[in-house]
Protein backbone atom coordinates (compact mmCIF):
# COMPACT_ATOMS: atom_id res chain seq x y z
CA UNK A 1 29.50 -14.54 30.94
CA UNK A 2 32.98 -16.32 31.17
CA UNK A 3 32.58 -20.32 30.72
CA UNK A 4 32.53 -22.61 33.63
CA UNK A 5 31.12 -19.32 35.93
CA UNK A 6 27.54 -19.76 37.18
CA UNK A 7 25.43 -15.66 37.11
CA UNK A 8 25.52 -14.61 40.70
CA UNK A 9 21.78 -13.69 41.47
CA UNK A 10 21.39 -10.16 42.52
CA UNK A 11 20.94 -9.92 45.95
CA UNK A 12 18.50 -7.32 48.24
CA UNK A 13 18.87 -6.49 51.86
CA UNK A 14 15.31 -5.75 52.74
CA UNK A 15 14.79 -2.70 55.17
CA UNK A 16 15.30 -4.56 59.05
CA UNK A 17 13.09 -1.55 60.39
CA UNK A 18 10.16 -2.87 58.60
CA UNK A 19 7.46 -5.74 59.92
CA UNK A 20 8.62 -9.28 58.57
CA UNK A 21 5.57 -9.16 56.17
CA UNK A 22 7.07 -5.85 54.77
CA UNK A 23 10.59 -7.16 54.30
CA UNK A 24 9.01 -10.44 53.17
CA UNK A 25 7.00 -8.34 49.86
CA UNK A 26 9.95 -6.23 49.23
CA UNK A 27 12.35 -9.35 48.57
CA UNK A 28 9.65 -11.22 46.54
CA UNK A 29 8.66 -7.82 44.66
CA UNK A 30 12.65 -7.32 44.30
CA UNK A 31 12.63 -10.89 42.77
CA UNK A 32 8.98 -10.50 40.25
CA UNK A 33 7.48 -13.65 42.28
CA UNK A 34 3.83 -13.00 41.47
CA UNK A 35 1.50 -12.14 44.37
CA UNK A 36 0.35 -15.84 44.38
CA UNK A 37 3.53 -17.02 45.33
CA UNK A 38 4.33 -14.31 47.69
CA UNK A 39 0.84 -15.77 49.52
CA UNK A 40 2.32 -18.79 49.28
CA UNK A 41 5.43 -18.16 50.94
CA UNK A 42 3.61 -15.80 53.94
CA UNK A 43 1.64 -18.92 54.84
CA UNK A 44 4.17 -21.06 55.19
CA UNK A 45 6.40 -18.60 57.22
CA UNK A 46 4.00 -17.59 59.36
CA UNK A 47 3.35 -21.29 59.89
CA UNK A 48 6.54 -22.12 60.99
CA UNK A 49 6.84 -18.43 63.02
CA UNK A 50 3.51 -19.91 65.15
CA UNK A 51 4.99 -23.79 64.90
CA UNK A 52 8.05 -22.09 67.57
CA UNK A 53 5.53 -19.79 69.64
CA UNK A 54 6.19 -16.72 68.16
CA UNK A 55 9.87 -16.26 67.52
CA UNK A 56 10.92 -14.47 65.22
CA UNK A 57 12.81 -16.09 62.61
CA UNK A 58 15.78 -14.80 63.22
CA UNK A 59 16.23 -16.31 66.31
CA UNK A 60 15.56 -19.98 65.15
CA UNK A 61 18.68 -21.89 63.40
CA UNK A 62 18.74 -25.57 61.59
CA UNK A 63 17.30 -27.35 64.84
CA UNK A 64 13.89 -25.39 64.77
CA UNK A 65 14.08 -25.90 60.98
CA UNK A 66 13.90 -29.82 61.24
CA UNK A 67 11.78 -30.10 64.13
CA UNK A 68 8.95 -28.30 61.91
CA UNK A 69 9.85 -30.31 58.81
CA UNK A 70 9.46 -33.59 61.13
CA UNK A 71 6.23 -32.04 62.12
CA UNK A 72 5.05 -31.56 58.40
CA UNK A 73 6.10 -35.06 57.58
CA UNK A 74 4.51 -36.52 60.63
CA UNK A 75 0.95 -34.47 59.87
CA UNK A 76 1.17 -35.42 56.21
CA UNK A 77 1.48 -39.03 57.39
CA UNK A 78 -1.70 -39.30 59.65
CA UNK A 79 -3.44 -37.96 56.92
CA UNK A 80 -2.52 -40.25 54.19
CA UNK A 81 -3.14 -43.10 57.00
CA UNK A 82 -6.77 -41.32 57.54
CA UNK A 83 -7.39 -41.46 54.39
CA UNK A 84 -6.38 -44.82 53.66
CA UNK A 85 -8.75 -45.94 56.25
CA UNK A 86 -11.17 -44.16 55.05
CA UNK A 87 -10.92 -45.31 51.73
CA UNK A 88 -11.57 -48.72 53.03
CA UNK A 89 -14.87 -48.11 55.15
CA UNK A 90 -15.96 -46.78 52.17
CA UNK A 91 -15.03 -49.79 49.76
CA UNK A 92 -16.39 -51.82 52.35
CA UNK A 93 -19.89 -50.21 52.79
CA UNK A 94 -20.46 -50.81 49.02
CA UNK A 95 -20.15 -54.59 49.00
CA UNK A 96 -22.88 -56.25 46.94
CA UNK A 97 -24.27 -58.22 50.10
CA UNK A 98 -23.38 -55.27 52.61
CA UNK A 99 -21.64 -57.58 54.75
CA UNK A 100 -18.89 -55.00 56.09
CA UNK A 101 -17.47 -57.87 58.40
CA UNK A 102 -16.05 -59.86 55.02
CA UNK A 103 -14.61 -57.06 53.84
CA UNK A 104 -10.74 -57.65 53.45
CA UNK A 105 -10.12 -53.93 53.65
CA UNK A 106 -10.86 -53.62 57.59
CA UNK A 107 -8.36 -54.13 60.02
């Protein structure tokens, strides 16, 4: 390798008159993911793919892209919040005198 030059990673051009799933397992199996990640990698594009009604991938850009990160982040926040809240009910219920209303954990 000549200094300063970065290794180009190969790249593969699955078959486009296979399924999505198809040309999905033929990139990861050109690239030795294990199966695991492969899984992985389904479930979250088929996720997004049924986030956008199901359109194909191809026919989403960087605007579809955000709006299902935003979604993501906005899930992942009402659950820590949920959880959070939970938390605290549950400290709560476990005070020595079971007075729940003296708890400084409810809102």
């Amino acid at each position: 390798m000549i200094p300063g030059k970065t290794a180009k990673k190969a790249q593969f051009l699955p078959n486009p008159q296979l399924r999505l799933r198809e040309q999905v397992r033929e990139v990861m199996r050109f690239h030795h993911y294990s199966v695991r990640t492969e899984e992985s990698y389904w479930f979250w594009i088929r996720r997004f793919i049924f986030f956008h009604n199901k359109r194909h991938p191809r026919e989403l850009g960087v605007a579809e892209v955000s709006a299902f990160l935003r979604m993501l982040r906005h899930h992942l926040h009402e659950d820590n919040v949920q959880r959070t809240m939970k938390s605290s009910v549950s400290r709560s219920s476990t005070l020595p005198d079971g007075d729940a209303a003296a708890s400084p954990y409810l809102f």
